[in-house]
PDB file of N, CA and C in Angstrom:
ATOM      1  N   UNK A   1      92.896  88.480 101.038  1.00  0.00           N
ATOM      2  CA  UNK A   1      94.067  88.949 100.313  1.00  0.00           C
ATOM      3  C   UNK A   1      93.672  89.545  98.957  1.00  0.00           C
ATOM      4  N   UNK A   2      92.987  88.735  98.337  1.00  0.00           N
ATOM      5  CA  UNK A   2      92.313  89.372  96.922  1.00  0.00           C
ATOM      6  C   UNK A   2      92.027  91.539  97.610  1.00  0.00           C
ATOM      7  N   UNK A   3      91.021  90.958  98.400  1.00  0.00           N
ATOM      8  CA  UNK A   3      90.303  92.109  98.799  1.00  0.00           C
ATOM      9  C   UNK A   3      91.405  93.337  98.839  1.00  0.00           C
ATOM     10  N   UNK A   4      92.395  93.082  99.822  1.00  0.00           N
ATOM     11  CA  UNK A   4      93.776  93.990 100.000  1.00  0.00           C
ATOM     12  C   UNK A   4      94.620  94.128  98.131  1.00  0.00           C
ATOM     13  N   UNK A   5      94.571  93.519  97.564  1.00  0.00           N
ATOM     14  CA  UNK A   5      95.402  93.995  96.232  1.00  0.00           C
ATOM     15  C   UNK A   5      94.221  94.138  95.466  1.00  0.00           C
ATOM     16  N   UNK A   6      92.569  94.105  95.348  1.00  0.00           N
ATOM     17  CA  UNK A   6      92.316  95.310  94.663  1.00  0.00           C
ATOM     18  C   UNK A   6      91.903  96.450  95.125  1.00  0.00           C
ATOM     19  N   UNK A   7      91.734  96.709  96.655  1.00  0.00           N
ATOM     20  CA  UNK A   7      92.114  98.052  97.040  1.00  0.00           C
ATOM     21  C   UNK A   7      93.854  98.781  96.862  1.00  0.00           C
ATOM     22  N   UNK A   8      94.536  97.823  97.050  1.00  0.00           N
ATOM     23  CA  UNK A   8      95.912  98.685  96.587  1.00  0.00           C
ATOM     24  C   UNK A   8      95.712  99.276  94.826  1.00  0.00           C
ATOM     25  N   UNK A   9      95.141  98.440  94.219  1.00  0.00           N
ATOM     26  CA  UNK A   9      95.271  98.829  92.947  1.00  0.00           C
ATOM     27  C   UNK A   9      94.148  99.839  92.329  1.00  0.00           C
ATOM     28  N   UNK A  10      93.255  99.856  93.295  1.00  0.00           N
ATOM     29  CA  UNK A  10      92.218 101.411  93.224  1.00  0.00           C
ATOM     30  C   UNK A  10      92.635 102.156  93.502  1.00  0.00           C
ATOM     31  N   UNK A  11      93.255 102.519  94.631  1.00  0.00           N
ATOM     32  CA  UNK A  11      94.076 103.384  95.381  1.00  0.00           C
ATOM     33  C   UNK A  11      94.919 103.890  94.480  1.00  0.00           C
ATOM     34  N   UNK A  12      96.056 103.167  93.943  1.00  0.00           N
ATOM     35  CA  UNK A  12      96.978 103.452  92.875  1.00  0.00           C
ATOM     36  C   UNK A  12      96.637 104.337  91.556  1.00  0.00           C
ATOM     37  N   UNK A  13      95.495 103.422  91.358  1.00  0.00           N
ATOM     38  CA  UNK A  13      95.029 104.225  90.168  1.00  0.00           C
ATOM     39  C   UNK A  13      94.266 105.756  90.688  1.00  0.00           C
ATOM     40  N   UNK A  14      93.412 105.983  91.612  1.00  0.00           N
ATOM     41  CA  UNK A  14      92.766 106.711  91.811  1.00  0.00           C
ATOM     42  C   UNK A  14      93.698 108.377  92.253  1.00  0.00           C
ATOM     43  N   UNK A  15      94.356 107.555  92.896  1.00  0.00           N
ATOM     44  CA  UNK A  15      95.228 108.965  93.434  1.00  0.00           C
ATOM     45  C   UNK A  15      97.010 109.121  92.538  1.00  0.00           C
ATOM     46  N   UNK A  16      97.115 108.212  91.971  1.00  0.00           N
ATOM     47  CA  UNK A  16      98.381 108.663  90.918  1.00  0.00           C
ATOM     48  C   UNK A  16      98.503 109.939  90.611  1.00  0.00           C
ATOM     49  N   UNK A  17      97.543 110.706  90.337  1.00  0.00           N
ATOM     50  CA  UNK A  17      97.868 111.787  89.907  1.00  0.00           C
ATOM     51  C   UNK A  17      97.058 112.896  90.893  1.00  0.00           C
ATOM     52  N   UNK A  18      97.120 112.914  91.909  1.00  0.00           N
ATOM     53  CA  UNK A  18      96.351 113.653  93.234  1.00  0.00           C
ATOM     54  C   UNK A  18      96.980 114.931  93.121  1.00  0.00           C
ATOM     55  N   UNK A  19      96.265 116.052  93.792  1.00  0.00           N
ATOM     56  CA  UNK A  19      96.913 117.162  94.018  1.00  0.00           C
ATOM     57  C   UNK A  19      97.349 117.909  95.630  1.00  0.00           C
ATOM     58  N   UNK A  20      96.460 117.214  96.031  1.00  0.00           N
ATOM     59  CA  UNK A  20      96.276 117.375  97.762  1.00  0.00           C
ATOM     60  C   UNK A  20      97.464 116.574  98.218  1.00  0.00           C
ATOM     61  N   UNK A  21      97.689 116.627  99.681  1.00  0.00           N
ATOM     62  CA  UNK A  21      98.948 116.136 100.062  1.00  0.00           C
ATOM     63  C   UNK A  21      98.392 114.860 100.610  1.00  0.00           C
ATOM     64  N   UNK A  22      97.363 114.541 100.874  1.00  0.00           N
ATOM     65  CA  UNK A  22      96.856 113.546 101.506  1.00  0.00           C
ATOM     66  C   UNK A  22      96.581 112.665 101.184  1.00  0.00           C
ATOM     67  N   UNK A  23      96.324 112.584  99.622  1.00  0.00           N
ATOM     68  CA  UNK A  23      96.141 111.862  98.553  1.00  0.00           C
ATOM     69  C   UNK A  23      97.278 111.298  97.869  1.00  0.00           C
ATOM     70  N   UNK A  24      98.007 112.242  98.088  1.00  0.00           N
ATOM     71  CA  UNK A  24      99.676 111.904  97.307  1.00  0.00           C
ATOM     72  C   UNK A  24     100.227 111.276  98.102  1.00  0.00           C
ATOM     73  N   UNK A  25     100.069 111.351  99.791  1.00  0.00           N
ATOM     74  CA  UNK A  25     100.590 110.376 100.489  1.00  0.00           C
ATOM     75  C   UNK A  25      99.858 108.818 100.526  1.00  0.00           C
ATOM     76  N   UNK A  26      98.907 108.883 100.095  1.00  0.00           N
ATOM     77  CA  UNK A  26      97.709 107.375 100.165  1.00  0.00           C
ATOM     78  C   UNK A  26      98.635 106.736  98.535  1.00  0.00           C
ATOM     79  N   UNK A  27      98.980 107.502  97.863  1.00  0.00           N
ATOM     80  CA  UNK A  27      98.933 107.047  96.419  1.00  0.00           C
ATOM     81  C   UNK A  27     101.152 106.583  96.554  1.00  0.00           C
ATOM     82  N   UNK A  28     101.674 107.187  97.396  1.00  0.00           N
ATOM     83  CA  UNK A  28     102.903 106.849  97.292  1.00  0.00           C
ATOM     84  C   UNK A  28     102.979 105.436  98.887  1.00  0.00           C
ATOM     85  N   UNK A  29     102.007 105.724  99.680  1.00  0.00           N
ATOM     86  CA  UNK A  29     102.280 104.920 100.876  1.00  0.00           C
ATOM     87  C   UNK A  29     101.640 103.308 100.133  1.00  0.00           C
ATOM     88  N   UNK A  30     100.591 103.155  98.896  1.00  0.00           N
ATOM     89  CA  UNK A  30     100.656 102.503  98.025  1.00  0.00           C
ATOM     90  C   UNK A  30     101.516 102.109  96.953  1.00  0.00           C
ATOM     91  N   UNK A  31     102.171 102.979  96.071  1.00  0.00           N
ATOM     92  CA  UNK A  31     103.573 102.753  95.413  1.00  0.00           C
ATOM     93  C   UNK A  31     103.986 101.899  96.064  1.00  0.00           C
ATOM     94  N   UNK A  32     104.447 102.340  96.803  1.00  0.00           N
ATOM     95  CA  UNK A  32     105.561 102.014  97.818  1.00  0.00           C
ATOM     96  C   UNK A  32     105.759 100.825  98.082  1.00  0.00           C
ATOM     97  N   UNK A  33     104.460 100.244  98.787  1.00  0.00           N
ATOM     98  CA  UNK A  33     104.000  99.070  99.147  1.00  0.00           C
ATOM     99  C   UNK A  33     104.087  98.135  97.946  1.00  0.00           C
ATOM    100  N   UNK A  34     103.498  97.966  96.909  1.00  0.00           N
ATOM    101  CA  UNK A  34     103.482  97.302  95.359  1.00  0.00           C
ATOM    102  C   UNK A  34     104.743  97.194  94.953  1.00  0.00           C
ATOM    103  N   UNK A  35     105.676  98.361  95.336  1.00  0.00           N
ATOM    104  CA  UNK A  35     107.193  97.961  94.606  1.00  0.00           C
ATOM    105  C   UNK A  35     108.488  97.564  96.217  1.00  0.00           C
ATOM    106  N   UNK A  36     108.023  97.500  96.944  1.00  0.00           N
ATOM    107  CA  UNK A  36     108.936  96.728  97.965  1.00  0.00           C
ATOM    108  C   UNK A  36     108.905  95.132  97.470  1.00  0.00           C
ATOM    109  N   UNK A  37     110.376  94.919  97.814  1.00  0.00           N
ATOM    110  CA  UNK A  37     110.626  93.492  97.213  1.00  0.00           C
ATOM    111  C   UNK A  37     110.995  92.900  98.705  1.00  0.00           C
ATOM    112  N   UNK A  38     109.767  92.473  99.520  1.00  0.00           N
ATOM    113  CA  UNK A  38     109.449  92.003 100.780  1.00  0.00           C
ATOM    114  C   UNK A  38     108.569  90.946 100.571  1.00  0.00           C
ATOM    115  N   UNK A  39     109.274  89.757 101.450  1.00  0.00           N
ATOM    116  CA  UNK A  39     108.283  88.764 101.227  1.00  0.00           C
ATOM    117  C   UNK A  39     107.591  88.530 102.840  1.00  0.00           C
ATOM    118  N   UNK A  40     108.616  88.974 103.549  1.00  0.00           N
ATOM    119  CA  UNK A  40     108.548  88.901 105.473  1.00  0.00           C
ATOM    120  C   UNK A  40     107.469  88.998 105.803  1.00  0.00           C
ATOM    121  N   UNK A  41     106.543  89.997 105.579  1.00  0.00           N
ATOM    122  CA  UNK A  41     105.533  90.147 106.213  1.00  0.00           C
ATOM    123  C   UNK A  41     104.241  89.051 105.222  1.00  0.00           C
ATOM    124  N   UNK A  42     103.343  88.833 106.151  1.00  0.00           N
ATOM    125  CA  UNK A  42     102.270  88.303 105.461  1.00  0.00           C
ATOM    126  C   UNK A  42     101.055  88.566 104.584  1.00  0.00           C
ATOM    127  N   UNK A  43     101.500  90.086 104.800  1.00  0.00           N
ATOM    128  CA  UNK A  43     100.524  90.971 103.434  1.00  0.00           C
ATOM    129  C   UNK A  43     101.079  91.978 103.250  1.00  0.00           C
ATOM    130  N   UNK A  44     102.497  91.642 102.480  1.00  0.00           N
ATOM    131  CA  UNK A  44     103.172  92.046 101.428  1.00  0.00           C
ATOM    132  C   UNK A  44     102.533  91.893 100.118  1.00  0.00           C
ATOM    133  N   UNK A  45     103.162  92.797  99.439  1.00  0.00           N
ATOM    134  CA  UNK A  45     102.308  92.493  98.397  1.00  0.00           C
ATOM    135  C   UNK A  45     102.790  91.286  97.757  1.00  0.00           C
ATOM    136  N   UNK A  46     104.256  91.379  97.599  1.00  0.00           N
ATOM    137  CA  UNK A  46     104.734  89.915  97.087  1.00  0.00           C
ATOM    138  C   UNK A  46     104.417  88.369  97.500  1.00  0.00           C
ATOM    139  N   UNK A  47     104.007  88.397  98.709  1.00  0.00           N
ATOM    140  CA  UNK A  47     103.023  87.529  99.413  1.00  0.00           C
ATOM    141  C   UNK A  47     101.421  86.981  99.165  1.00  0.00           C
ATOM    142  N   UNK A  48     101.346  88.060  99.247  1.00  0.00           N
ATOM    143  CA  UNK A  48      99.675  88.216  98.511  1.00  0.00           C
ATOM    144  C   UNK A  48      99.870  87.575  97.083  1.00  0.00           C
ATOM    145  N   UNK A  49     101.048  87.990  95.916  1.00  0.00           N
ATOM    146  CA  UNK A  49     100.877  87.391  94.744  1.00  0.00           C
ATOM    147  C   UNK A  49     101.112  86.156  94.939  1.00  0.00           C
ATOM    148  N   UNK A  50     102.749  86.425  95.834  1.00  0.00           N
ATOM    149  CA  UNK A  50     102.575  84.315  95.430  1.00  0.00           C
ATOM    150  C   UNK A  50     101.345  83.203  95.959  1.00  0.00           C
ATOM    151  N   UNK A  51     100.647  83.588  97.056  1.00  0.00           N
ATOM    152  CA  UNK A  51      99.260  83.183  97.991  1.00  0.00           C
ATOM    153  C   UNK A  51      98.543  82.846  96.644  1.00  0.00           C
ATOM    154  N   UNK A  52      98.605  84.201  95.664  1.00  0.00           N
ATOM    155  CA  UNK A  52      97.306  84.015  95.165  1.00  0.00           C
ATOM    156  C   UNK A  52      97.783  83.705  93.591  1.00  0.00           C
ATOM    157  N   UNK A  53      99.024  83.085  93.498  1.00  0.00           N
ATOM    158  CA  UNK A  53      99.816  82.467  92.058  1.00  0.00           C
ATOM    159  C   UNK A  53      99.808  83.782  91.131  1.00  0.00           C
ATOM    160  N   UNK A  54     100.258  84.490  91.693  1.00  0.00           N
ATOM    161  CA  UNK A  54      99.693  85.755  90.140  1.00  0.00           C
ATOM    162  C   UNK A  54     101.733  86.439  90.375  1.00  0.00           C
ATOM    163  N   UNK A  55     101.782  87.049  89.027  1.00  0.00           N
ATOM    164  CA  UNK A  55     103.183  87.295  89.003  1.00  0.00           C
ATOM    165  C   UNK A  55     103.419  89.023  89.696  1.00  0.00           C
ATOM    166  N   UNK A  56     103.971  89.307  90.729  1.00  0.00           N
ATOM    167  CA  UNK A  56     104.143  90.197  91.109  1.00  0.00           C
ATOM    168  C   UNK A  56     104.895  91.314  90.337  1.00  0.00           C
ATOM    169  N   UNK A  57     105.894  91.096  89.511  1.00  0.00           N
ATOM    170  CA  UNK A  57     106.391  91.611  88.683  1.00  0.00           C
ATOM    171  C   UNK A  57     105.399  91.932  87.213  1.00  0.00           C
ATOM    172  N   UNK A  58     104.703  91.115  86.954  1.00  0.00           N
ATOM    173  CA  UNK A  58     103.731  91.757  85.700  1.00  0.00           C
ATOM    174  C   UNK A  58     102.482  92.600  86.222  1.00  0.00           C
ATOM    175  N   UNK A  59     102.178  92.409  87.738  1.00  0.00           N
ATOM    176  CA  UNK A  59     101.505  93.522  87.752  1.00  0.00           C
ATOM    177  C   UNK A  59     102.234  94.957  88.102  1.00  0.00           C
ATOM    178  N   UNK A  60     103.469  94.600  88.866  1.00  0.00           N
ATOM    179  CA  UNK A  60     103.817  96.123  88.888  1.00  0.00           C
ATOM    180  C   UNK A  60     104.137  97.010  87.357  1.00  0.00           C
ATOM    181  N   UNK A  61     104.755  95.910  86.262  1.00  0.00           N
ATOM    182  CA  UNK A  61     104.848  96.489  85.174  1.00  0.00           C
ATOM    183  C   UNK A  61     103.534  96.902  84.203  1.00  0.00           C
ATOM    184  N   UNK A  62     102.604  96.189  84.843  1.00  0.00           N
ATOM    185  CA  UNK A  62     101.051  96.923  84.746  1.00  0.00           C
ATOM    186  C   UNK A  62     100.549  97.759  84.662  1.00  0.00           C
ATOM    187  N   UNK A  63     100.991  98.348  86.159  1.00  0.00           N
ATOM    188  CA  UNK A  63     100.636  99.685  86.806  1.00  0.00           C
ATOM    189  C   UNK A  63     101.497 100.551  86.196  1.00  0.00           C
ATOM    190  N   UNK A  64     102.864 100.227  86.081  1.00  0.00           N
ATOM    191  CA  UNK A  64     103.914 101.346  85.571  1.00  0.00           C
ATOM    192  C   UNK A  64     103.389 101.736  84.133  1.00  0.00           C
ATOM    193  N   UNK A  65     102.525 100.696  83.193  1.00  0.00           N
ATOM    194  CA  UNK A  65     102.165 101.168  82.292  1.00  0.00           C
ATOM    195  C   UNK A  65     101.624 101.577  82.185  1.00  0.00           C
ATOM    196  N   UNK A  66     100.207 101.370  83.206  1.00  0.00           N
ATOM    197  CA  UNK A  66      98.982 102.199  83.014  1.00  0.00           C
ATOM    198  C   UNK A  66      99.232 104.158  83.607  1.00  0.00           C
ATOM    199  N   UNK A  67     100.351 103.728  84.407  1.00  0.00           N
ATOM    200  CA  UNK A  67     100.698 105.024  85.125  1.00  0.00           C
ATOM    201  C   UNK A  67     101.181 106.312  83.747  1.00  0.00           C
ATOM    202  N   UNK A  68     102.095 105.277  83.288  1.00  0.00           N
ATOM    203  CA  UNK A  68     103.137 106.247  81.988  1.00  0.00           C
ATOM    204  C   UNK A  68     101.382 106.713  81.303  1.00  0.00           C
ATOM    205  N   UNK A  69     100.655 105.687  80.653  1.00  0.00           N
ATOM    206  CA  UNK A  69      99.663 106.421  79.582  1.00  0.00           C
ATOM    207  C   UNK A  69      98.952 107.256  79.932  1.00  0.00           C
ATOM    208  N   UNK A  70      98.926 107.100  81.461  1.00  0.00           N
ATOM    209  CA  UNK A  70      97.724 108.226  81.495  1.00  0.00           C
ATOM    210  C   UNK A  70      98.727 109.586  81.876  1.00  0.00           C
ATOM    211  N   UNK A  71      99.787 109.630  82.107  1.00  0.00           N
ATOM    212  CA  UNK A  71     100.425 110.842  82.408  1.00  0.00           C
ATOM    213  C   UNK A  71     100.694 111.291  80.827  1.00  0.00           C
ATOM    214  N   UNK A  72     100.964 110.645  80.133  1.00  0.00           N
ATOM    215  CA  UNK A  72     101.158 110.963  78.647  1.00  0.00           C
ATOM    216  C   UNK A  72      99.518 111.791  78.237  1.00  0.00           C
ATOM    217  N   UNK A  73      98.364 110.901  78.241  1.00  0.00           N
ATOM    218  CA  UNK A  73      96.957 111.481  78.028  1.00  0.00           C
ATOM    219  C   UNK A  73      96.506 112.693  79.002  1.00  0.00           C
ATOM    220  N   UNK A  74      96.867 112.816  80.229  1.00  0.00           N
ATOM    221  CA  UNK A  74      96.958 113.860  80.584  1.00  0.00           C
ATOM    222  C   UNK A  74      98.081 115.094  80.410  1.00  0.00           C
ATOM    223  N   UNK A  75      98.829 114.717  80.334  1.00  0.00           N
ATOM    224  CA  UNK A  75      99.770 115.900  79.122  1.00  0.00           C
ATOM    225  C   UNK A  75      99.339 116.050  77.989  1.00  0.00           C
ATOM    226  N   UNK A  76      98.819 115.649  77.209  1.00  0.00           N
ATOM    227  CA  UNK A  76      98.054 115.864  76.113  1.00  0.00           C
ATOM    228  C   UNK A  76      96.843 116.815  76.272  1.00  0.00           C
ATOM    229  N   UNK A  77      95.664 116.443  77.197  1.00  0.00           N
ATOM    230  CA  UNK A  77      94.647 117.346  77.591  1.00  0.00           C
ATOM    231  C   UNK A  77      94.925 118.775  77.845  1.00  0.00           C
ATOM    232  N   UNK A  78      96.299 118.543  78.662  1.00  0.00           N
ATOM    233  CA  UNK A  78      96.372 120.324  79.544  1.00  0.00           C
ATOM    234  C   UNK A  78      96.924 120.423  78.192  1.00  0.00           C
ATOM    235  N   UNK A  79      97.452 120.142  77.492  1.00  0.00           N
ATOM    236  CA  UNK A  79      98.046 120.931  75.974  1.00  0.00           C
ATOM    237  C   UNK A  79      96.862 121.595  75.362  1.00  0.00           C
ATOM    238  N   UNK A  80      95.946 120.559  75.035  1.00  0.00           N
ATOM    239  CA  UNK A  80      95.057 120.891  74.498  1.00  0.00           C
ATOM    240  C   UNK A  80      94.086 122.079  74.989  1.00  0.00           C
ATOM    241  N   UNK A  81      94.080 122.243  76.349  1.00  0.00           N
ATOM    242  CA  UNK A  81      92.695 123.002  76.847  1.00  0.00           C
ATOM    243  C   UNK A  81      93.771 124.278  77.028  1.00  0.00           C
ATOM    244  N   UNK A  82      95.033 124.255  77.354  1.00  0.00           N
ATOM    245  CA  UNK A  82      96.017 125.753  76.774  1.00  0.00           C
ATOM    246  C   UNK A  82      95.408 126.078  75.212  1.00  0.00           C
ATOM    247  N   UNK A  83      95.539 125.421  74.467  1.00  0.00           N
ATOM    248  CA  UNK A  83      95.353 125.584  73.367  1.00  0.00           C
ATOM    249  C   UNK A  83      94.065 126.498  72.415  1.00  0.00           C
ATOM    250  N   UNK A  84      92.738 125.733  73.755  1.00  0.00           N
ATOM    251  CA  UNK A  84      91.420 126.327  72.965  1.00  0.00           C
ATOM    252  C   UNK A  84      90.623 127.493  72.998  1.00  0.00           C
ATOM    253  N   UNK A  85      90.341 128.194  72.040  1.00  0.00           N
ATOM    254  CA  UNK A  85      90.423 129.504  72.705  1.00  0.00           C
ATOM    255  C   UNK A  85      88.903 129.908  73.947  1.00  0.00           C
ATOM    256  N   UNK A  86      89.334 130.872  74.283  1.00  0.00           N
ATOM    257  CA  UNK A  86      88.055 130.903  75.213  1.00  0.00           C
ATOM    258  C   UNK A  86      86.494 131.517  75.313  1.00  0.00           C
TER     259      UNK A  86
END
């Protein structure tokens, strides 16, 4: 179970901001999964946290944070590289 939530959370991070369609589907068929509020199945993610005592809700607000900064730092970059001359 460990193994399965830190591949969800590589995944997440890695393809958040993908450009390919294939990637954007790995990175939302992950979303997805992390924010379903399912306990039914046995590797849910909400399952997996309570299995493994960890708060399911502070990591999704985790990810949502780490998600917002880097879309913020990458809006910043493409500003910047518009910006420099060539």
């Amino acid at each position: 179970m460990v193994a399965v939530l830190e591949d969800a959370s590589k995944c997440f991070q890695k393809y958040a901001f993908a450009h390919n369609q294939q990637e954007k589907r790995l990175f939302q068929g992950v979303e997805d999964w992390i924010l379903k509020k399912n306990s039914e199945w046995l590797y849910s993610f909400e399952n997996i946290c309570e299995t493994l005592q960890l708060n399911p809700d502070y990591i999704r607000r985790g990810l949502r944070v780490w998600k917002e900064a880097k879309r913020k730092s990458y809006s910043v970059e493409h500003q910047r590289s518009r910006l420099a001359p060539f």
